[in-house]
Protein backbone atom coordinates (compact mmCIF):
# COMPACT_ATOMS: atom_id res chain seq x y z
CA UNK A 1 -20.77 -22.22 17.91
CA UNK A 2 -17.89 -23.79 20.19
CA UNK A 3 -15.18 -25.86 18.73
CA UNK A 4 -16.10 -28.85 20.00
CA UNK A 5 -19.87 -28.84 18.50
CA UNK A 6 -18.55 -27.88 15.45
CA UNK A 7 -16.05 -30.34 14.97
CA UNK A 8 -18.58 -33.02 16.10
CA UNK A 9 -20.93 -31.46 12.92
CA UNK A 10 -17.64 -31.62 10.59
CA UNK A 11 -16.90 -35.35 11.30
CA UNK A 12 -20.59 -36.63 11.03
CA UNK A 13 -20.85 -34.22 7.66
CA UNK A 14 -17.28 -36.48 7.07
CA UNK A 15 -19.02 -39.30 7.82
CA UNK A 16 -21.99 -39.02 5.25
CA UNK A 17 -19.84 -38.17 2.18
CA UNK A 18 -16.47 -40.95 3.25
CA UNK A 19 -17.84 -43.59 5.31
CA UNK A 20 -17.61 -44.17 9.09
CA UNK A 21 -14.51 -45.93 9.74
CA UNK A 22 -11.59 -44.90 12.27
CA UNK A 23 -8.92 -42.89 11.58
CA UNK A 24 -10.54 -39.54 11.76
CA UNK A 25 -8.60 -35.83 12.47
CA UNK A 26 -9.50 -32.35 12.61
CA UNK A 27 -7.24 -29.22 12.62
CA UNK A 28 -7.74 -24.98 12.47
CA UNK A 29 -6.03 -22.78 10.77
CA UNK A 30 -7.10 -19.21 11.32
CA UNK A 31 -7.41 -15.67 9.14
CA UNK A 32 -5.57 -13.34 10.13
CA UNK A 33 -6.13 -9.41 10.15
CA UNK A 34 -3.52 -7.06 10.12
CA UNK A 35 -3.70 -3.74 12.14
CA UNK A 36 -1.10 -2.12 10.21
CA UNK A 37 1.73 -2.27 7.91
CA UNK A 38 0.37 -3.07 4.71
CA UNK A 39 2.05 -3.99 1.58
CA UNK A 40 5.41 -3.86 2.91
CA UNK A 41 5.94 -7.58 3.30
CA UNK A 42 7.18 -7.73 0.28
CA UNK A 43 9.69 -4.97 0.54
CA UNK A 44 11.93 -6.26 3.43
CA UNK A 45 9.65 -3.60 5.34
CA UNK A 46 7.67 -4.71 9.31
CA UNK A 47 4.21 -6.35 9.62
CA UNK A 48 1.99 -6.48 12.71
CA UNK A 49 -0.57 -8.86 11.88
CA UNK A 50 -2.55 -11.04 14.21
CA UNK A 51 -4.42 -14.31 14.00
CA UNK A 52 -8.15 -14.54 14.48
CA UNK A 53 -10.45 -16.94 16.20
CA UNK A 54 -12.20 -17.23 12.20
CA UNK A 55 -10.47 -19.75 9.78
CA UNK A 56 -10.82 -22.92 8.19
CA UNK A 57 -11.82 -26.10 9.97
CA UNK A 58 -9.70 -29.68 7.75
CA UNK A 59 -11.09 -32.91 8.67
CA UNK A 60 -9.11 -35.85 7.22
CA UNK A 61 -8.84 -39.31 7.30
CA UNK A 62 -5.71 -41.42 5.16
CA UNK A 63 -6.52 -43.38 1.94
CA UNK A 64 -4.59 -46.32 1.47
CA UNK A 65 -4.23 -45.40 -3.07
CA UNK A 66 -2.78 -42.27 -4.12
CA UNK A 67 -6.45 -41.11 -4.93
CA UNK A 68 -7.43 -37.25 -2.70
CA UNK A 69 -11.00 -36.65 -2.16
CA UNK A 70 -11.38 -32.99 -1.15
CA UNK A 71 -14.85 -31.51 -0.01
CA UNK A 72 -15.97 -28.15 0.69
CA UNK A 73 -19.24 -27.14 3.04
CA UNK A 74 -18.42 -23.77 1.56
CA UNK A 75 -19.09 -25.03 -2.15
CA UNK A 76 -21.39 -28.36 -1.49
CA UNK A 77 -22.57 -27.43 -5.59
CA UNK A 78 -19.52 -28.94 -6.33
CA UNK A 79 -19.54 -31.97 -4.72
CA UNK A 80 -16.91 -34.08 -3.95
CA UNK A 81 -13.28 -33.06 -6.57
CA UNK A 82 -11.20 -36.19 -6.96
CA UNK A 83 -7.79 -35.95 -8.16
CA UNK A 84 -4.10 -37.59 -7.09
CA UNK A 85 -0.98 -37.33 -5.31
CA UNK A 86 0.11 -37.89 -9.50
CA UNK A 87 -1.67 -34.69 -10.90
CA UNK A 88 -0.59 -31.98 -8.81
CA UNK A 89 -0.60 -29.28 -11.44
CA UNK A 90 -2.63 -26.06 -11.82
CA UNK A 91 -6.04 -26.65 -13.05
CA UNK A 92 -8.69 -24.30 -13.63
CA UNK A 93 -11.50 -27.16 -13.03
CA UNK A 94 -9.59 -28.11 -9.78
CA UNK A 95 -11.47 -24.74 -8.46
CA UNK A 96 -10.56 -24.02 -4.50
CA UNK A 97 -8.37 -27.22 -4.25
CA UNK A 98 -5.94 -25.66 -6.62
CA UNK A 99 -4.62 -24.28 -3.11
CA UNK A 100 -4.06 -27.58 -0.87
CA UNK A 101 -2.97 -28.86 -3.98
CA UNK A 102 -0.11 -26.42 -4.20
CA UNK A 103 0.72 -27.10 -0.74
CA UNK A 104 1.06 -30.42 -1.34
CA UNK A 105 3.27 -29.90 -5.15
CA UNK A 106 5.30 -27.93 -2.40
CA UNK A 107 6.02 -30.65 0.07
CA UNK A 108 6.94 -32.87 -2.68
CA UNK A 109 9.30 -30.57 -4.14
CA UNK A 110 11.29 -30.00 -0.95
CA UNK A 111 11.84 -33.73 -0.86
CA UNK A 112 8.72 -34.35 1.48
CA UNK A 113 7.74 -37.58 -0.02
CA UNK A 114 3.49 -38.41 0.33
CA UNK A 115 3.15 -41.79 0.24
CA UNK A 116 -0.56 -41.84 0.71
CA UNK A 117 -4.20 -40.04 -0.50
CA UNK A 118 -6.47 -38.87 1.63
CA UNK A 119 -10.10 -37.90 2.07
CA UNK A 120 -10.34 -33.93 3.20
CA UNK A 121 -13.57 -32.19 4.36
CA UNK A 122 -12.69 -28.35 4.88
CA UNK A 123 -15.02 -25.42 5.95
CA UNK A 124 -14.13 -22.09 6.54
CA UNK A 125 -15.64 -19.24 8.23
CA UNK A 126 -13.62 -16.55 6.68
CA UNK A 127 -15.64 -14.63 4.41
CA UNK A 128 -14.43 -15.40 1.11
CA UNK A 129 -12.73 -12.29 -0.77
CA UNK A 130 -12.70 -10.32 1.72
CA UNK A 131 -8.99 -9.86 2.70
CA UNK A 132 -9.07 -11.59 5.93
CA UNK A 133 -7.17 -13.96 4.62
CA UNK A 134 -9.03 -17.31 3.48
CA UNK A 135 -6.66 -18.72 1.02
CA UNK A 136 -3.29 -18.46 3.37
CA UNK A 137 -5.88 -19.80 6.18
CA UNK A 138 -6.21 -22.89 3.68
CA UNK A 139 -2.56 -23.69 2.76
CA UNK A 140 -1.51 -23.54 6.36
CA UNK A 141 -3.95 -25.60 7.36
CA UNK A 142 -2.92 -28.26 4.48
CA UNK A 143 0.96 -27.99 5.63
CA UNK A 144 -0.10 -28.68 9.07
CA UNK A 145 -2.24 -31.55 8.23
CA UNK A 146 1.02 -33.07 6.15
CA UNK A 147 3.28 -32.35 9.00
CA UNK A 148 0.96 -34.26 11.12
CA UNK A 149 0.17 -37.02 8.93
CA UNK A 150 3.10 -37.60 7.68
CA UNK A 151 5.56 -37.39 10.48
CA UNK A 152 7.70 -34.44 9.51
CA UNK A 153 8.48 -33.52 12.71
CA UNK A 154 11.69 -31.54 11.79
CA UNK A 155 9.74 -29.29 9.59
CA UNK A 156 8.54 -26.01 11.95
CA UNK A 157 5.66 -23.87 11.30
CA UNK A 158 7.59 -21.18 10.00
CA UNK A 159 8.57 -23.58 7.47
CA UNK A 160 4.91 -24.64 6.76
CA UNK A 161 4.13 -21.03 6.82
CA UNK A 162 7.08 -20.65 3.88
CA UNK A 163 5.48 -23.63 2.06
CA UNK A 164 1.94 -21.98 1.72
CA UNK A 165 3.96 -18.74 0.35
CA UNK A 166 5.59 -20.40 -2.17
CA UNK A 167 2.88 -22.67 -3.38
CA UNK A 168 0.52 -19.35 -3.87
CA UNK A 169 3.84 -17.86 -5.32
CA UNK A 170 4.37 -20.80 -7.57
CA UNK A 171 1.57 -23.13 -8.16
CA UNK A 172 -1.23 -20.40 -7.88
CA UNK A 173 0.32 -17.52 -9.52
CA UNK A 174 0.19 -14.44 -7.06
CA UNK A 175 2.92 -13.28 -5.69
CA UNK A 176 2.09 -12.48 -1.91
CA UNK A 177 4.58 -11.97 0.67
CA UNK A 178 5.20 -13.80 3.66
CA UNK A 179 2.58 -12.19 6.48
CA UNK A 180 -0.79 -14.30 5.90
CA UNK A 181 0.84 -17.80 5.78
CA UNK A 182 2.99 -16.24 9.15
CA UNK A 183 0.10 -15.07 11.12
CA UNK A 184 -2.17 -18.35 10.79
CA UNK A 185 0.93 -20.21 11.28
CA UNK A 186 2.09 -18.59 14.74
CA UNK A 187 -0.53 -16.77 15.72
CA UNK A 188 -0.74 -16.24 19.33
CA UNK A 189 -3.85 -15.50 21.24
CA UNK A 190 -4.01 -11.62 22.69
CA UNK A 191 -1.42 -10.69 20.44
CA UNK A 192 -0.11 -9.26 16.94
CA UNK A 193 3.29 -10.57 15.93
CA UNK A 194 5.80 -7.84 15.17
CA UNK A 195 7.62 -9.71 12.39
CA UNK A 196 10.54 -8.04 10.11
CA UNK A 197 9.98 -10.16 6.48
CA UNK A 198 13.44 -9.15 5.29
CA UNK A 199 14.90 -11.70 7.92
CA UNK A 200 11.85 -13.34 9.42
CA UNK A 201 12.25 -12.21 13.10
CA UNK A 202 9.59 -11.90 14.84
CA UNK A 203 8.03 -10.97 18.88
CA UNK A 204 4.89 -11.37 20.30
CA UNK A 205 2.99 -7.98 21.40
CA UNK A 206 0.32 -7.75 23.62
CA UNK A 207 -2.78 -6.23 22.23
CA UNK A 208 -4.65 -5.41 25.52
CA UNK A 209 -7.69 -2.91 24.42
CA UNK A 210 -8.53 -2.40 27.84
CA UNK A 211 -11.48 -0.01 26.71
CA UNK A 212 -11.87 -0.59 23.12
CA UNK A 213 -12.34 -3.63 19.98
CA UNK A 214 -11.48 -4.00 17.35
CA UNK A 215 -13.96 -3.83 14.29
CA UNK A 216 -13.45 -5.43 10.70
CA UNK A 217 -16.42 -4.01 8.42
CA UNK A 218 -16.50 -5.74 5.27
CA UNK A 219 -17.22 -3.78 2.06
CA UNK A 220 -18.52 -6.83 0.44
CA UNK A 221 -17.18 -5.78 -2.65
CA UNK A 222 -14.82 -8.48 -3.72
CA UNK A 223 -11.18 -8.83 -4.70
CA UNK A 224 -8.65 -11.21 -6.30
CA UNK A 225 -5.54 -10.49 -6.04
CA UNK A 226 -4.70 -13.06 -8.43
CA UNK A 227 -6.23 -10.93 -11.15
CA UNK A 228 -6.21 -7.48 -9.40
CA UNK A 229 -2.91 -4.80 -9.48
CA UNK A 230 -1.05 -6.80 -6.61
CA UNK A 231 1.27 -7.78 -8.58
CA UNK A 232 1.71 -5.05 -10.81
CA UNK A 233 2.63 -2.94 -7.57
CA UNK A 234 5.28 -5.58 -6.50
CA UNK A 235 6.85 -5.16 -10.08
CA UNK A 236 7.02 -1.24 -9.50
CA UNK A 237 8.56 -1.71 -6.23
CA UNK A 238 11.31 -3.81 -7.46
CA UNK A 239 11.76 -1.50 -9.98
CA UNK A 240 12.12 1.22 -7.82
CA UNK A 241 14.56 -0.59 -5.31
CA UNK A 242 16.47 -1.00 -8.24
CA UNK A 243 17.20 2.12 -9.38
CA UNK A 244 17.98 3.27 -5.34
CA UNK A 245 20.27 0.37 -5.64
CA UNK A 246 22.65 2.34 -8.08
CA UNK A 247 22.65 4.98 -5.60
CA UNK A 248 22.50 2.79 -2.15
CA UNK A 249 23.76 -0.39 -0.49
CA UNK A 250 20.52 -1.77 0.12
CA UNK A 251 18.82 -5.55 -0.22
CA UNK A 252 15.20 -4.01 0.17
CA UNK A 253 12.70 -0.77 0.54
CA UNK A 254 12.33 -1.80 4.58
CA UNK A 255 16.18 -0.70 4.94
CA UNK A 256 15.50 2.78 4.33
CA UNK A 257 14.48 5.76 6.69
CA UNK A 258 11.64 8.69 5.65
CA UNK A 259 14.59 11.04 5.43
CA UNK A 260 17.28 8.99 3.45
CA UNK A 261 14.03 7.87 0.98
CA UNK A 262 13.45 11.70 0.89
CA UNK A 263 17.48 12.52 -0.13
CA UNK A 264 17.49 9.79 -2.98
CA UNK A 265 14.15 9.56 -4.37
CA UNK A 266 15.25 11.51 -7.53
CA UNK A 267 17.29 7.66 -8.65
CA UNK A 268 13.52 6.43 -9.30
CA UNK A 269 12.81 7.57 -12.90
CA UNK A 270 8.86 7.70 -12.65
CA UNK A 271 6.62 9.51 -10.58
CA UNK A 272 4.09 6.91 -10.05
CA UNK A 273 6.94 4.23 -8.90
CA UNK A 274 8.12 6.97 -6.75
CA UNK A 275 4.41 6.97 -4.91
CA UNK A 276 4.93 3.03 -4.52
CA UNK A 277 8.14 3.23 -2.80
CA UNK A 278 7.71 6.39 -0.45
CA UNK A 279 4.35 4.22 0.84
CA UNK A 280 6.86 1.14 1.06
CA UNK A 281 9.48 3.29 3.51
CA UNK A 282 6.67 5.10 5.41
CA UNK A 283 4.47 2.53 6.40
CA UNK A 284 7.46 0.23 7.13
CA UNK A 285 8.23 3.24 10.09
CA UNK A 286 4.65 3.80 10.77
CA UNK A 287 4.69 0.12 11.66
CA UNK A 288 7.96 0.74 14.06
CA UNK A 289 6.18 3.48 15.06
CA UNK A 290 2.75 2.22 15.87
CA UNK A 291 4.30 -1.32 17.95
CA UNK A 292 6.35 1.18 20.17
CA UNK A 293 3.16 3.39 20.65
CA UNK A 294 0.97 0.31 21.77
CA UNK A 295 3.73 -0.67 24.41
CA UNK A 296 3.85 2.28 25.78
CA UNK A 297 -0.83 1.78 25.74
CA UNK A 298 -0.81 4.73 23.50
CA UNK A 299 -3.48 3.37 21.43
CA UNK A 300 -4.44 7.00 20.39
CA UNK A 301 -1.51 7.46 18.84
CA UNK A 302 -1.68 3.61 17.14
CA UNK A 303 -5.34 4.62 15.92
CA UNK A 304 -3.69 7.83 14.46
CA UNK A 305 -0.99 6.16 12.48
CA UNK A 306 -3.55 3.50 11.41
CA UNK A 307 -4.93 6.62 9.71
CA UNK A 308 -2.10 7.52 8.26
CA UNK A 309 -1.45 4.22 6.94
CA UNK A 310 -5.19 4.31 4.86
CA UNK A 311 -4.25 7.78 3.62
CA UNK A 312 -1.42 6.05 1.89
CA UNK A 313 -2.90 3.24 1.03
CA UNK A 314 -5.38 5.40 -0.82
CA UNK A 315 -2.78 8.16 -2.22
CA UNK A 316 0.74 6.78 -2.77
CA UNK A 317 -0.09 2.99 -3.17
CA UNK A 318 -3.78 3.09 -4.96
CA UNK A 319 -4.98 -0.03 -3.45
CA UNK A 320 -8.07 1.29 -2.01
CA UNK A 321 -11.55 1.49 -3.69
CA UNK A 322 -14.92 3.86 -3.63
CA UNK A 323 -16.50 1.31 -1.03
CA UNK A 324 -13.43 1.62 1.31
CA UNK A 325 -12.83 4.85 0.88
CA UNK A 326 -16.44 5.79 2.32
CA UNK A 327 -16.52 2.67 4.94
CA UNK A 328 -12.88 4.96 6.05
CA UNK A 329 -14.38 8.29 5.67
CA UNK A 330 -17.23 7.57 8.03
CA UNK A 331 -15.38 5.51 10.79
CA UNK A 332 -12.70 8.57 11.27
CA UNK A 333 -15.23 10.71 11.39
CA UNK A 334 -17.04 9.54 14.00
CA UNK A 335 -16.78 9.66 17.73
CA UNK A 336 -15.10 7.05 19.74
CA UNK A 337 -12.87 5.75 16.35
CA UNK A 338 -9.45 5.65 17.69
CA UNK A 339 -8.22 5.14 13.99
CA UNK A 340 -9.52 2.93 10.82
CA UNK A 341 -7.71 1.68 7.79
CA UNK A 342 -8.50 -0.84 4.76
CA UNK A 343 -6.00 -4.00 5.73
CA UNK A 344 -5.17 -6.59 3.28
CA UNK A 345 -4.43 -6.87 -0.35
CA UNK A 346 -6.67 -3.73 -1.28
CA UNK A 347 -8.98 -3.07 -3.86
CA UNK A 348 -12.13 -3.98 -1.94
CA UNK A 349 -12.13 -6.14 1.38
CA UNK A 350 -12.15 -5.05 4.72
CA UNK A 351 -11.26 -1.96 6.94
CA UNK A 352 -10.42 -2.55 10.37
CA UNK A 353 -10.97 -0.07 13.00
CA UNK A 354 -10.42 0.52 16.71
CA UNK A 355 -13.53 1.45 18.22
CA UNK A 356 -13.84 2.30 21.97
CA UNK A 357 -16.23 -0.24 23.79
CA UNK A 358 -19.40 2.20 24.12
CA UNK A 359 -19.37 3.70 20.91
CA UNK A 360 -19.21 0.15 19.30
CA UNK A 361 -23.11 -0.44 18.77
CA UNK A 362 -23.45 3.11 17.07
CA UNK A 363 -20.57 1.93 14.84
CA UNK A 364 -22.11 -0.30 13.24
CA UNK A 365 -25.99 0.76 13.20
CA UNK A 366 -24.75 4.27 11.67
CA UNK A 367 -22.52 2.96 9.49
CA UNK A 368 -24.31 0.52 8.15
CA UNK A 369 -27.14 2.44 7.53
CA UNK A 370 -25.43 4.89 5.69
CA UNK A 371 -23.26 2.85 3.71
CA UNK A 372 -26.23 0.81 2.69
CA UNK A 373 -27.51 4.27 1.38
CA UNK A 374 -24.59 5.04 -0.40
CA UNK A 375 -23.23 1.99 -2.01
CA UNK A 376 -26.80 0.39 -2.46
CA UNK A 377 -25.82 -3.06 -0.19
CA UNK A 378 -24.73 -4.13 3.41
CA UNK A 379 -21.56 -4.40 4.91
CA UNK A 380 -20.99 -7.16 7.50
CA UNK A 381 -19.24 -6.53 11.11
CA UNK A 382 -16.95 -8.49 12.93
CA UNK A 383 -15.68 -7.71 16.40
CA UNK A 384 -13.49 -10.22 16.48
CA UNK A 385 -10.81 -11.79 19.07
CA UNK A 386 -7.27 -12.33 18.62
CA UNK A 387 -7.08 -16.27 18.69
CA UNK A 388 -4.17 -18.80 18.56
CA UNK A 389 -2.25 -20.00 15.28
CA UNK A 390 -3.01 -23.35 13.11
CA UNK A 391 -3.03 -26.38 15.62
CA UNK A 392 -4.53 -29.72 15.96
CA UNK A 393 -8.34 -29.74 17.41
């Protein structure tokens, strides 16, 4: 369905639940998937993620109390949640609006005064859980509806992007890096953004397929990172960059090469942390590695290192899962798979894979048949489009 239809369905659902006077807005934010450095955001290390045309719709209209109404077409069961610009703590009840209401604690505690409630509808597209992003979708979308409503037109959307970070970080307890809230921020349609996270520069890349798509299968087995490893692995990385940082100058993992990793490993004590770290350096230059190769419209050489990247994701970092692992197994072994990796937290999700045009249909028929027969339920498909970042619709 178009934009423009939906939106119209949005404001009249609006309409039903608030009232119908004036004052209505919409905005998108979008998921994002990211084609390949994974789980080096938080190690100083480079990203290449890029926004999709899926993400979460916000349609909002100003109170004139301190009272928020939010409202989700995603969870109707729950009705409308009512809280305050006065009660923006953590709260188990609060359910999904635990996240705009960490955007908001986040404004507030930069000084961003809200003098106002407001009445929110939001529905998203982005299947929940499944690593494409849904949560970061939803705090950029709340920072951009602040920005907007509020007037803080000195704040940029890196900034709102840093916001959403540090409300998950902060308010919502997991500590994810910077790349989800970045990519629905600035997203740029037909591209990935080659950002560093160690100093937040970034460049737009073209990501011209001329012959191929790109696939996200979803496992359907679902993850929280919240509750899952993630943050265990962070807390063996910083270990690890510790001890190098008796031997070494260095502020983060993403500093390193593969050879000087190779000549100092023996500072980290413990062979697992030691796993963590080498995938930290590695995929950081497989990343390098894989934006130079698609310049240059190598994209056989991208869909190998995107290979690469799983196999460490499955060995060195343990983030992958049975379900993956066989969604993986069968996409690189087929015909016509340039290269296929899980992307995102880990530990169920989503692979993505790029799949040459006319191989595309037997992608998904085959591998959904046989994945159905080995697992015991579907996956889902997605050949999705590289949209534009959060903005006003």
């Amino acid at each position: 369905m178009e934009v423009r239809k939906m939106k119209e369905r949005f404001i009249q659902k609006f309409q039903e639940l608030y009232g119908k006077e004036d004052g209505i807005r919409a905005y998108f934010a979008p998921g994002r998937v990211n084609l390949i450095g994974e789980h080096t955001d938080y190690n100083g290390g480079h990203v290449f993620p890029c926004a999709l045309t899926l993400g979460t719709y916000g349609i909002v209209r100003d109170r004139k109390d301190r009272k928020l109404r939010f409202y989700s077409m995603n969870f109707e069961g729950l009705g409308i949640i009512e809280t305050s610009l006065d009660e923006l703590v953590p709260d188990e009840a609060a359910n999904w609006t635990n996240y705009p209401k960490g955007v908001m604690w986040a404004f507030e505690k930069r000084g961003y005064k809200l003098t106002h409630g407001m009445d929110i509808l939001i529905y998203g597209n982005i299947p929940s859980g499944s690593g494409l992003s849904s949560s970061a979708s939803l705090e950029v979308l709340t920072g951009l509806i602040l920005k907007d409503t509020f007037g803080f037109e000195d704040l940029t959307m890196v900034e709102v992007a840093l916001i959403g970070q540090d409300s998950e970080n902060n308010f919502n307890g997991c500590n994810c890096g910077i790349m989800d809230q970045f990519a629905s921020a600035m997203g740029k349609k037909d591209h990935a953004i080659f950002l560093d996270t160690n100093t937040l520069n970034y460049e737009y890349a073209p990501v011209l397929l001329k012959d191929a798509k790109i696939v996200i299968t979803n496992s359907k087995v679902k993850h929280s990172l919240v509750d899952s490893a993630y943050n265990d692995r962070r807390k063996e990385c910083e270990t690890a960059l510790k001890e190098l940082q008796e031997k070494l100058p260095i502020q983060s993992l993403g500093e390193l090469t593969q050879e000087e990793f190779e000549l100092h490993k023996g500072a980290i004590k413990d062979p697992v942390r030691q796993r963590r770290a080498k995938h930290a350096v590695y995929e950081n230059q497989r990343t390098i590695r894989a934006v130079e190769a698609l310049r240059g419209n190598d994209v056989e050489l991208f869909g190998r290192l995107m290979n690469e990247s799983h196999q460490s994701l499955k060995e060195d970092y343990q983030v992958s899962c049975q379900e993956i692992d066989i969604l993986v197994d069968l996409a690189q072994a087929m015909p016509g798979v340039l290269g296929s990796r899980i992307t995102g937290g880990g530990f169920g999700g989503c692979t993505v894979s790029i799949v040459r045009n006319d191989a595309v249909d037997g992608f998904i028929s085959q591998i959904g048949k046989t994945y159905k027969e080995k697992v015991g339920h579907e996956a889902e498909f997605y050949v999705v489009e590289i949209g534009d970042g959060a903005r006003i619709i």
